[in-house]
Every structure is written in structure tokens, then in C-alpha cells.
N, C-alpha and C. Protein backbone atom coordinates (compact mmCIF):
# COMPACT_ATOMS: atom_id res chain seq x y z
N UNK A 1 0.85 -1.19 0.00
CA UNK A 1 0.00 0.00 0.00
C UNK A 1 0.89 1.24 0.00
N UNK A 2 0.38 2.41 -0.55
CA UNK A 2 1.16 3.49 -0.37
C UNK A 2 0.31 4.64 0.72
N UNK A 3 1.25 5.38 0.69
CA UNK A 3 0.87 6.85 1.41
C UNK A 3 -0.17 7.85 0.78
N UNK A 4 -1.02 7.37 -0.43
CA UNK A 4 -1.97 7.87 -0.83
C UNK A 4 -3.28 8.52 -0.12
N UNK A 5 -3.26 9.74 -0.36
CA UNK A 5 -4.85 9.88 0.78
C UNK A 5 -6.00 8.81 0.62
N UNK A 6 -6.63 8.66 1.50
CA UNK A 6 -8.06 8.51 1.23
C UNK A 6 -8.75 8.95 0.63
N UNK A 7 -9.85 7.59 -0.55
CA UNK A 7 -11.04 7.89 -0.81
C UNK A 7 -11.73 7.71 0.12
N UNK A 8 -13.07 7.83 -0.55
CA UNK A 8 -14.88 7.40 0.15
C UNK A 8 -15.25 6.56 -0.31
N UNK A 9 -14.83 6.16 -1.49
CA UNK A 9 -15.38 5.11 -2.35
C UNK A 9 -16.20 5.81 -3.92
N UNK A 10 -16.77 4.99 -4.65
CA UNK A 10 -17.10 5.19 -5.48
C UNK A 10 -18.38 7.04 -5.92
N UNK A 11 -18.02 7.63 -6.37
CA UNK A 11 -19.12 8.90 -6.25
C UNK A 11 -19.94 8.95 -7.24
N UNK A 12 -19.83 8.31 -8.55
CA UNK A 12 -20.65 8.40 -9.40
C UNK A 12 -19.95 7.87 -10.65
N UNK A 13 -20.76 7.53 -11.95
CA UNK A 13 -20.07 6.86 -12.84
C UNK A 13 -20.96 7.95 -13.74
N UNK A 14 -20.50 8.67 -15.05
CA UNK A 14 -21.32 9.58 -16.26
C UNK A 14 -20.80 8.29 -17.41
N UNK A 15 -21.92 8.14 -18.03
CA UNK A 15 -22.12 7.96 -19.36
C UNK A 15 -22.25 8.38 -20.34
N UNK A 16 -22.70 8.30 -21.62
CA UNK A 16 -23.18 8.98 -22.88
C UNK A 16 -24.22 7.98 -23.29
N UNK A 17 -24.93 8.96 -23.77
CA UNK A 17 -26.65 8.46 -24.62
C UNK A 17 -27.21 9.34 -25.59
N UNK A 18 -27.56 8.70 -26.63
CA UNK A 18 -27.84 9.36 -27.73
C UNK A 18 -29.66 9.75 -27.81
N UNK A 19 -30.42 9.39 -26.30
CA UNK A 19 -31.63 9.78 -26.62
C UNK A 19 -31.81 10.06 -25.12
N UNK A 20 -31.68 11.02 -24.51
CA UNK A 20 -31.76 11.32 -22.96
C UNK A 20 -33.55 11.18 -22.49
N UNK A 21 -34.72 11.38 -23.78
CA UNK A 21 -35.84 10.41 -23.12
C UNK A 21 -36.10 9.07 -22.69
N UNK A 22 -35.32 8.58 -23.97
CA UNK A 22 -34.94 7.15 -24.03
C UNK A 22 -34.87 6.76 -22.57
N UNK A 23 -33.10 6.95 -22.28
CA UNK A 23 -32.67 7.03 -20.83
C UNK A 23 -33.83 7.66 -19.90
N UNK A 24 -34.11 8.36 -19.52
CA UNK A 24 -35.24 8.47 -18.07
C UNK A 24 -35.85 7.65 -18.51
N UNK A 25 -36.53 7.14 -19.46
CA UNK A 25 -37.47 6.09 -19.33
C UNK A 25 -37.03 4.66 -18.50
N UNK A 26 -35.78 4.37 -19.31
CA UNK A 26 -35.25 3.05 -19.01
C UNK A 26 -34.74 3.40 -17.06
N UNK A 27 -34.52 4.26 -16.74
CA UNK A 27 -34.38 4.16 -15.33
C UNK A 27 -35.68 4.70 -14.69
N UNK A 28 -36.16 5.47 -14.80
CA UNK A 28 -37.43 6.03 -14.02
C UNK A 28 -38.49 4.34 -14.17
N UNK A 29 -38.94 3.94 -15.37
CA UNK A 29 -39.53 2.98 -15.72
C UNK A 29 -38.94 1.83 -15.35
N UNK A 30 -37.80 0.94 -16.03
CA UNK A 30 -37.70 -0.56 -16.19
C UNK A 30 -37.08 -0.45 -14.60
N UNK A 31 -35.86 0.58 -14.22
CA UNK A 31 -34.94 0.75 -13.00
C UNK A 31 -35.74 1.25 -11.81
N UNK A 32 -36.91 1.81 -12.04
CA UNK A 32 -37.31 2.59 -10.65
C UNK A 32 -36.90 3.27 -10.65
N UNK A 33 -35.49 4.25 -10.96
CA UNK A 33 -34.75 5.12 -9.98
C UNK A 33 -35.43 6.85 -9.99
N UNK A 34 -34.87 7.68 -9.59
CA UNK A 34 -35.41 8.91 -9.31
C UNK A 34 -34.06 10.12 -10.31
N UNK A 35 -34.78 10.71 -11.20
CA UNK A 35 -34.03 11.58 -12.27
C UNK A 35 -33.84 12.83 -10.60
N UNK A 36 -32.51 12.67 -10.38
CA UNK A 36 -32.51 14.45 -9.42
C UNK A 36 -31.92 14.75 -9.49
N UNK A 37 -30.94 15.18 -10.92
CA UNK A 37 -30.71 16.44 -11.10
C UNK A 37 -31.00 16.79 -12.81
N UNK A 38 -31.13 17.44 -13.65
CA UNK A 38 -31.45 17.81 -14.75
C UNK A 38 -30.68 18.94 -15.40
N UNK A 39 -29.32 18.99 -15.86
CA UNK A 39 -28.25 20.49 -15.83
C UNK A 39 -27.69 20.18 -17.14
N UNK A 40 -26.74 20.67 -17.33
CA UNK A 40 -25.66 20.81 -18.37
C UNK A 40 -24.19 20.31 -18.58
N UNK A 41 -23.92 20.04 -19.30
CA UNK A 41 -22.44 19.40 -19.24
C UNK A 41 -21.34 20.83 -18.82
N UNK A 42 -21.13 20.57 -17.68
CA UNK A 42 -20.08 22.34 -17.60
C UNK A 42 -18.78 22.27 -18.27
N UNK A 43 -18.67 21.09 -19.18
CA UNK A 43 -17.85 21.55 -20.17
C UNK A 43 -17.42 21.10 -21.38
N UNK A 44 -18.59 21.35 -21.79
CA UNK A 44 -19.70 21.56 -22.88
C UNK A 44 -21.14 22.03 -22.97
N UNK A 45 -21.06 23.17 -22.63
CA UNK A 45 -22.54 24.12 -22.67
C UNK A 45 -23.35 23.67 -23.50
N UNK A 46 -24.70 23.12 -23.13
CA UNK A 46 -25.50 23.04 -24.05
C UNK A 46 -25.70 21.66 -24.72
N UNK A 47 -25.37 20.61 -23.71
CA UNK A 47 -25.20 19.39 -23.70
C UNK A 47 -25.68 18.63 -22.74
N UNK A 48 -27.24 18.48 -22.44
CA UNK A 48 -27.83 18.08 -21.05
C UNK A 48 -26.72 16.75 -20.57
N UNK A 49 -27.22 16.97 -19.09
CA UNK A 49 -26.52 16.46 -18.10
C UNK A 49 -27.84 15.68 -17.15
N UNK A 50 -27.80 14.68 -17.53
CA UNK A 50 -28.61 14.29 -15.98
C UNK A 50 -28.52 13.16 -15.21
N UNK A 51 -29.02 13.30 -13.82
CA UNK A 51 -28.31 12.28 -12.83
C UNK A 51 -29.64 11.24 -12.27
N UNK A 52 -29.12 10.16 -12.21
CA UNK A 52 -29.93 9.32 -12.13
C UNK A 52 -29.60 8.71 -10.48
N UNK A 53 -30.28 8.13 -9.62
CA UNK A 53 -29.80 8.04 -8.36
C UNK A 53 -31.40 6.74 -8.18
N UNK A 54 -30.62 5.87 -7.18
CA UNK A 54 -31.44 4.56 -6.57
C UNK A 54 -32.17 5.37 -5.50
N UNK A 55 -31.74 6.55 -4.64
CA UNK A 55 -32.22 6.84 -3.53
C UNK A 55 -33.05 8.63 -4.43
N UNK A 56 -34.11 9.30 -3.87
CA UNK A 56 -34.72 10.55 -3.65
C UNK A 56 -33.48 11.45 -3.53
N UNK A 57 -32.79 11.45 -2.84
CA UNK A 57 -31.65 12.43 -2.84
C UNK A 57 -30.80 12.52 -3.54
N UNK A 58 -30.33 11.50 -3.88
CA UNK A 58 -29.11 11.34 -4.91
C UNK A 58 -28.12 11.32 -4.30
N UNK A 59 -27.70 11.01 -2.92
CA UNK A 59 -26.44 10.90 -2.04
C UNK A 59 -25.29 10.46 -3.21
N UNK A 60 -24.01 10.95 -2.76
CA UNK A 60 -22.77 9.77 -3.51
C UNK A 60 -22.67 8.60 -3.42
N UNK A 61 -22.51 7.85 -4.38
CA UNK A 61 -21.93 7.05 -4.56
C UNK A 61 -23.53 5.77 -5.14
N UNK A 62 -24.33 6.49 -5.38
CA UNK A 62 -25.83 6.07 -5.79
C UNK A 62 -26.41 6.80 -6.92
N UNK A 63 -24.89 7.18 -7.83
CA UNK A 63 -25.79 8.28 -8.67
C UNK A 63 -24.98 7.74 -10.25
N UNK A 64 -25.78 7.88 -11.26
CA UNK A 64 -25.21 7.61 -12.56
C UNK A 64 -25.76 8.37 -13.86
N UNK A 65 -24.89 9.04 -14.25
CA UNK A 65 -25.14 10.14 -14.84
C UNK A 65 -25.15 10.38 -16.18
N UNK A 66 -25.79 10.63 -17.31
CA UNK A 66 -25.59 11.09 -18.44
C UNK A 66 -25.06 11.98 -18.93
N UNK A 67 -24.74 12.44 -20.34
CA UNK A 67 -24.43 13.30 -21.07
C UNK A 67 -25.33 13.18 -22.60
N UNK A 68 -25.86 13.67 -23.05
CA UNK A 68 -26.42 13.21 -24.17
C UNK A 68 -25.81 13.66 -25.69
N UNK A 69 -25.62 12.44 -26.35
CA UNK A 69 -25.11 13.33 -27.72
C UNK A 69 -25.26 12.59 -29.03
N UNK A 70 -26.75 13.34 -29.63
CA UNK A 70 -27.40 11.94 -30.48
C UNK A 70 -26.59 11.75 -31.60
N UNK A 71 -26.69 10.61 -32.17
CA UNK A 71 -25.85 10.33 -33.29
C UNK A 71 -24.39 9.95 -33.22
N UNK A 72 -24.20 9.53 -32.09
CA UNK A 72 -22.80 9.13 -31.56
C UNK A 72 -23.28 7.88 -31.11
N UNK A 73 -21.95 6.96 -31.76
CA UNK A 73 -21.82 5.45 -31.25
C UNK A 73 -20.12 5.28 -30.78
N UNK A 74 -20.26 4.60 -29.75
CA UNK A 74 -19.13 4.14 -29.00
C UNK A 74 -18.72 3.01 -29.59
N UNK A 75 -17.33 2.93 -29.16
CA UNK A 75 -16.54 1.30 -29.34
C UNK A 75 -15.89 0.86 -28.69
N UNK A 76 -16.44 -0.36 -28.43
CA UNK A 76 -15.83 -1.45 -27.12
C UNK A 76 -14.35 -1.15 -27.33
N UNK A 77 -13.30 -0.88 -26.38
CA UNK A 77 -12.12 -1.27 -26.17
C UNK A 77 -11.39 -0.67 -25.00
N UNK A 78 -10.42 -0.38 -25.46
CA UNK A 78 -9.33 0.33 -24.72
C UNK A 78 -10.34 1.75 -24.10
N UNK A 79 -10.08 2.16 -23.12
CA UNK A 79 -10.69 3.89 -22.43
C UNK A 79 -12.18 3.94 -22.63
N UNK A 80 -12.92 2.61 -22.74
CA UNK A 80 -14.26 2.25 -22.77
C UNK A 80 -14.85 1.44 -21.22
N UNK A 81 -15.76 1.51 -21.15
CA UNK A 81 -16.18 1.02 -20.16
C UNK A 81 -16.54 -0.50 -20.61
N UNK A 82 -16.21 -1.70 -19.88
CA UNK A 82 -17.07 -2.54 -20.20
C UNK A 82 -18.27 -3.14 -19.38
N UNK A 83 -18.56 -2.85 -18.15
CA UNK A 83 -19.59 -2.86 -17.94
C UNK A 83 -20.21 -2.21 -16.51
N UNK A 84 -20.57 -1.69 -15.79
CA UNK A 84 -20.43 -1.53 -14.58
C UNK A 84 -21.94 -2.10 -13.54
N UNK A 85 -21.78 -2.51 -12.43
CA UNK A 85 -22.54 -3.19 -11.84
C UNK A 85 -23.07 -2.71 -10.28
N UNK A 86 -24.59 -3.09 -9.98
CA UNK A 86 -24.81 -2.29 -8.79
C UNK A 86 -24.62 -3.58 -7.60
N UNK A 87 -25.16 -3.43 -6.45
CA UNK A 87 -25.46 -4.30 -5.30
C UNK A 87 -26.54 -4.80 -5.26
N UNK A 88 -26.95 -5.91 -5.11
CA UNK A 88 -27.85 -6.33 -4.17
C UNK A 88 -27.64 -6.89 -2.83
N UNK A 89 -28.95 -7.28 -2.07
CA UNK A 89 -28.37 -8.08 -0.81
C UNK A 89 -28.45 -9.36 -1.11
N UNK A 90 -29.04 -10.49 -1.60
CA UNK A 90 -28.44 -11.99 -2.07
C UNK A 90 -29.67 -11.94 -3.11
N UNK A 91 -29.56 -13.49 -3.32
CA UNK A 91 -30.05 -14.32 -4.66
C UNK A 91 -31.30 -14.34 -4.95
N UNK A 92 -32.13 -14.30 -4.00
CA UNK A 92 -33.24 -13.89 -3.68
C UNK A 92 -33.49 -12.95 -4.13
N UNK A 93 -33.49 -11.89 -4.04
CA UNK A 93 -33.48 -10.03 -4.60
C UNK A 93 -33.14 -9.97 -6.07
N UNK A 94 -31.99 -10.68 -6.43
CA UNK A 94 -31.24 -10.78 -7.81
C UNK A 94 -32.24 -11.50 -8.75
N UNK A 95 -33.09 -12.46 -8.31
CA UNK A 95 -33.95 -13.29 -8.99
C UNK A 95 -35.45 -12.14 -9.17
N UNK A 96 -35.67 -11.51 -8.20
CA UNK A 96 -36.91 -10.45 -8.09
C UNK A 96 -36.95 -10.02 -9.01
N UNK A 97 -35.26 -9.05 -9.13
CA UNK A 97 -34.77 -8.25 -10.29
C UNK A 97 -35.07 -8.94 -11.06
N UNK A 98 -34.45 -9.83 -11.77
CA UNK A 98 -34.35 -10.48 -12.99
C UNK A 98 -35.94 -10.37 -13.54
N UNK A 99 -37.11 -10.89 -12.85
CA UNK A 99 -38.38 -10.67 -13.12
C UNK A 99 -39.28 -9.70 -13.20
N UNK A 100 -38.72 -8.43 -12.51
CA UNK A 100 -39.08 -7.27 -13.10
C UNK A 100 -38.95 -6.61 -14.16
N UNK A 101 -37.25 -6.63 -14.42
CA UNK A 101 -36.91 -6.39 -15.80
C UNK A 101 -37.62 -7.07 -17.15
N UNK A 102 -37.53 -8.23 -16.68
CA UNK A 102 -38.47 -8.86 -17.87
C UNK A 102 -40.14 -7.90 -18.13
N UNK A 103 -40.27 -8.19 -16.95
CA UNK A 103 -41.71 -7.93 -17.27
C UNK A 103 -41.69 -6.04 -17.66
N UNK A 104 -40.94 -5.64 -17.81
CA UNK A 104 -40.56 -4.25 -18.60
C UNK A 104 -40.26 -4.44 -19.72
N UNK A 105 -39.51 -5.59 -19.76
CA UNK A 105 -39.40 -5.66 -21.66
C UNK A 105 -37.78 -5.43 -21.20
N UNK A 106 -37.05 -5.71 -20.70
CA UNK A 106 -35.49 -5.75 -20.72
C UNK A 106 -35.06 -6.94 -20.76
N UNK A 107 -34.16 -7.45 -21.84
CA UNK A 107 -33.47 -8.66 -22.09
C UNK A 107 -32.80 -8.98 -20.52
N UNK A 108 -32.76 -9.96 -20.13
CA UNK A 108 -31.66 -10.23 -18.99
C UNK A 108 -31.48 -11.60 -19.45
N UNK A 109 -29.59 -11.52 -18.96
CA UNK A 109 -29.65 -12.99 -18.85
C UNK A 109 -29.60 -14.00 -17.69
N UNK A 110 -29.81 -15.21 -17.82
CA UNK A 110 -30.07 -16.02 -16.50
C UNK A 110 -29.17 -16.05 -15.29
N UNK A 111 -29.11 -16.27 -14.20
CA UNK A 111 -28.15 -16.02 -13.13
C UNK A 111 -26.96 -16.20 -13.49
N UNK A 112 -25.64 -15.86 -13.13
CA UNK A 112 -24.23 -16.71 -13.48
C UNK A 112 -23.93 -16.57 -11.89
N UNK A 113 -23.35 -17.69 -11.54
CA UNK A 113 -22.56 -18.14 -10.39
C UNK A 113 -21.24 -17.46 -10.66
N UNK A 114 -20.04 -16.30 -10.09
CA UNK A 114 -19.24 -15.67 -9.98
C UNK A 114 -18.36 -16.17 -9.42
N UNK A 115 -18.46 -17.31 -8.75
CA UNK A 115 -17.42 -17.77 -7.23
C UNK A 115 -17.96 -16.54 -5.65
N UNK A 116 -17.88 -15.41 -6.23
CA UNK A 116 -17.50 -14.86 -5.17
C UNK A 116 -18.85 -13.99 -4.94
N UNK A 117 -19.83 -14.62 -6.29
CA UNK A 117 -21.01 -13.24 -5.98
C UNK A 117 -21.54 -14.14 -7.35
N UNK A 118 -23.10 -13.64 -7.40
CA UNK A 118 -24.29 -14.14 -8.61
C UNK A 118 -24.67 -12.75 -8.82
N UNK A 119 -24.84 -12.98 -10.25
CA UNK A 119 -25.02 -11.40 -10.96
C UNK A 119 -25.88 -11.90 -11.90
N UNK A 120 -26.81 -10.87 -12.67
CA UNK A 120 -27.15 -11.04 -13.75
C UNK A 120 -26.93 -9.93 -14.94
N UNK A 121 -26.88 -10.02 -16.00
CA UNK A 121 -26.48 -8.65 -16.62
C UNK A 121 -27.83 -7.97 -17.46
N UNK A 122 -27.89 -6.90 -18.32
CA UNK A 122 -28.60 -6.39 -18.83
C UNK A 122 -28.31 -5.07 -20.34
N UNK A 123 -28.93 -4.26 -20.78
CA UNK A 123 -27.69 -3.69 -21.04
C UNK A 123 -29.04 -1.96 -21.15
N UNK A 124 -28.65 -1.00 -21.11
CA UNK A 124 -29.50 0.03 -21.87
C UNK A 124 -29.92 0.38 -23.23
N UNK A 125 -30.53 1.47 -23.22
CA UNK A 125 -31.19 1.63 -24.95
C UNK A 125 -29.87 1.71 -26.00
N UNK A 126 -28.89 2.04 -25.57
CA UNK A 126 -27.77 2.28 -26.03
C UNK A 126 -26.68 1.23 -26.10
N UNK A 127 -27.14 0.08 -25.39
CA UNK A 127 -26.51 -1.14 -25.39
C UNK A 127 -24.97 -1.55 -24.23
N UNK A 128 -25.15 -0.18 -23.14
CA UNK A 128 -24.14 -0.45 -22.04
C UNK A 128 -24.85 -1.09 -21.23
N UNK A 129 -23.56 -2.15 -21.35
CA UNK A 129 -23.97 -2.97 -20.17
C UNK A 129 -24.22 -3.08 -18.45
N UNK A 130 -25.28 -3.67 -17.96
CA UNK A 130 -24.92 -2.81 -16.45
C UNK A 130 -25.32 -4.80 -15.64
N UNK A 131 -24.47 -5.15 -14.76
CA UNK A 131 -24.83 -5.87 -14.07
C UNK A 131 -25.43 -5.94 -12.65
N UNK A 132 -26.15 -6.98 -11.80
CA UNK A 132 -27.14 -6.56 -10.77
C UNK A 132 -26.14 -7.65 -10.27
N UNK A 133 -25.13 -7.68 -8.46
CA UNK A 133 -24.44 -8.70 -8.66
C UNK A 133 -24.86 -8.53 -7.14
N UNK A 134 -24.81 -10.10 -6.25
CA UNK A 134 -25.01 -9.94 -4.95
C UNK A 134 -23.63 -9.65 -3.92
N UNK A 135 -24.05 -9.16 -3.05
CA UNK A 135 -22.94 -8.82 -2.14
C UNK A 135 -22.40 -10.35 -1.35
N UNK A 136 -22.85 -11.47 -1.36
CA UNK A 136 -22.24 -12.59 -0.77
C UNK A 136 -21.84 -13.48 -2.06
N UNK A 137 -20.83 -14.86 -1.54
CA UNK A 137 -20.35 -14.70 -0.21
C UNK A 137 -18.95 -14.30 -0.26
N UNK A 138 -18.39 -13.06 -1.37
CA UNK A 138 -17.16 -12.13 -0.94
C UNK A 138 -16.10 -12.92 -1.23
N UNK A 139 -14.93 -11.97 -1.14
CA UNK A 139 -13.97 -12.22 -2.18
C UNK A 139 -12.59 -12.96 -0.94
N UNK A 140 -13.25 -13.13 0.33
CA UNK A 140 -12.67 -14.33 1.39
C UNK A 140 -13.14 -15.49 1.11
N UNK A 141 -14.34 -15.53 0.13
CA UNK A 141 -14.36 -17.15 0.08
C UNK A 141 -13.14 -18.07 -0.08
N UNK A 142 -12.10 -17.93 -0.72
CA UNK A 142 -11.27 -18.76 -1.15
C UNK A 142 -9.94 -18.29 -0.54
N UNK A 143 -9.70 -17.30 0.20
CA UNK A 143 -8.46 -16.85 0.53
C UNK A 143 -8.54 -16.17 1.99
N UNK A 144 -7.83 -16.34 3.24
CA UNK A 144 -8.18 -15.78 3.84
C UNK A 144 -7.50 -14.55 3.99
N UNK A 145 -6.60 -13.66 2.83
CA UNK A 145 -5.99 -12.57 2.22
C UNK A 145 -6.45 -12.26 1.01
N UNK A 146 -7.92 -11.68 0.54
CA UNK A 146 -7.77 -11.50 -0.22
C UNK A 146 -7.29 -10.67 -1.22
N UNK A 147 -6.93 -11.27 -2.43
CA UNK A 147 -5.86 -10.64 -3.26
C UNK A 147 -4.46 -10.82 -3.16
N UNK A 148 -4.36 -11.95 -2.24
CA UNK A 148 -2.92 -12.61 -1.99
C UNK A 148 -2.37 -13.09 -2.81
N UNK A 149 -3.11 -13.53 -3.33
CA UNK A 149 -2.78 -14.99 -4.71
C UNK A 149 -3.59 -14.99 -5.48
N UNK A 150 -2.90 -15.11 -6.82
CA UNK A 150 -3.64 -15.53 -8.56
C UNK A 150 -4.66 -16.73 -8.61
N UNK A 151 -5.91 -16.69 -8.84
CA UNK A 151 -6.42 -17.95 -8.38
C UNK A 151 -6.85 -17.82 -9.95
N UNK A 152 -6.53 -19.01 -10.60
CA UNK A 152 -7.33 -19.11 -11.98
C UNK A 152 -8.50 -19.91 -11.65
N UNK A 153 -9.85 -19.25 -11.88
CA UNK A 153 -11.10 -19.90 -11.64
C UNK A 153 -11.01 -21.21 -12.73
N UNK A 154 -10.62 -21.25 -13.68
CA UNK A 154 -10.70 -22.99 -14.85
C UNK A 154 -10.29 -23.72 -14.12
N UNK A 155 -9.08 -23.68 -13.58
CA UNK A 155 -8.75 -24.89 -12.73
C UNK A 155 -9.11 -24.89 -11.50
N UNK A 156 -10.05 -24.17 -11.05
CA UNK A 156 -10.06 -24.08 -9.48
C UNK A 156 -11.66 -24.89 -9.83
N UNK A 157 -12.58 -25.00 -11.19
CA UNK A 157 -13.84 -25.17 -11.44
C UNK A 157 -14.72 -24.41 -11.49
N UNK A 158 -14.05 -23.32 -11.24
CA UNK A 158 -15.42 -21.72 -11.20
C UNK A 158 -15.95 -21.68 -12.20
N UNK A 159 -15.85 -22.01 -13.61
CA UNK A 159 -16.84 -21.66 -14.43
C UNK A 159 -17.79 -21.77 -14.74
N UNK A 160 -18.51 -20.34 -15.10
CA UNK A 160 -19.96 -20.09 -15.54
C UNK A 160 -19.99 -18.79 -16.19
């Protein structure tokens, strides 16, 4: 470890979307979540900005944000995102999810076993991917340091 200050943890993740109704729909609608804030890109005037949040307030680290800019397509690679993922509390909840989304009309696919967590994925109107992954049973399952050691899941049998 180094002498680096402290974070807090995660504060927010911004995206891009080429139809910012599109987007509130797919979170206000398929996600539940609450649109609270509605602004501008401050740097790029004139380029809505809006924040999407699981909670009424929009506290940190619960917030995911747009930029809108139609007619723009991204490409998977390098300085791209490939997918980013929220919490649940277990398998139970993750399976709820999975059946809500459907019944919105969102592709999901079926559970995957992680080793260390069950997720399911999904993706937006725009085709980023976002996964729903549970918080058990953690990344001590297999180590009681974790991040001590290279564990290749093929030979250990993890795959899914």
C-alpha cells in the first residue's frame, strides 16, 4: 500500500446516450430510480446532463449520470467502459430483479454463479452494459488474504 490519501469510495459513474428520453425512461420505468438532477455538461454548454440516483436524494456514490449526444456510437475497447454493476443483498433479490426487468421488456440474462457473488447482466437503450451482482459470499471465500494470490477460476472449477 502506499501513502496515498483517502477515498470514500465510489461517487458516481457519467455515461453517454444518444436519446436522454430514451434514458429516463429506461431508469425512471424498467430501474425505478429517481431523475434528481437535470443540468448541463459544464464543459460543454449546451449538452444536457442528468443524474440518475437509486435513492430521492441522490447521495454519492448512488448516482449515474448522463451526457447526451445523439448520433454518436461508442466502441468497445481500450478507455471504454465494459460494464459496470450495482449491489444487491443476495439471490433472492437478484432473482426479483431479474423478473421485473423482464416484465418491462429488458433482455436479462439467466443467473451466473461468480465464485464470489451471482449477478445477472442487462444492457440500456444504447446497449451499455450494467450488471445486478449480490454482495455474498465475498472475495474471502477462497483466501483468507484476499488478493494474496492468482487464483485461476478454470482450474479451481469456477466456471460459468
Amino acid at each position: 500500500m502506499t501513502d496515498a490519501p483517502p477515498t470514500t469510495g465510489l461517487h458516481h459513474v457519467t455515461n453517454i446516450c444518444t436519446d436522454m428520453d430514451e434514458t429516463v425512461a429506461f431508469y425512471e420505468d424498467a430501474l425505478g430510480w429517481y431523475t434528481v438532477k437535470r443540468t448541463q455538461n459544464y464543459d460543454d454548454p449546451g449538452t444536457p446532463h442528468y443524474y440518475f440516483s437509486s435513492t430521492p436524494e441522490g447521495e454519492p456514490g448512488t448516482n449515474v449520470t448522463y451526457f447526451e449526444y445523439p448520433n454518436s456510437q461508442g466502441a468497445p475497447g481500450p478507455g471504454a467502459s465494459h460494464h459496470f454493476a450495482f449491489g444487491v443483498e443476495d439471490e433472492e433479490t437478484l432473482r426479483e430483479w431479474q423478473a421485473h426487468l423482464r416484465e418491462q421488456g429488458v433482455r436479462v440474462s439467466e443467473v451466473k454463479d461468480r465464485t464470489y457473488f451471482k449477478s445477472i447482466y442487462f444492457s440500456d437503450p444504447d446497449g451499455l452494459v450494467f450488471e445486478l451482482a449480490t454482495e455474498g459470499p465475498g472475495f474471502a471465500r477462497d483466501e483468507e488474504d484476499p488478493g494474496s494470490a492468482e487464483i485461476d477460476p478454470f482450474a479451481e472449477g469456477y466456471e460459468n
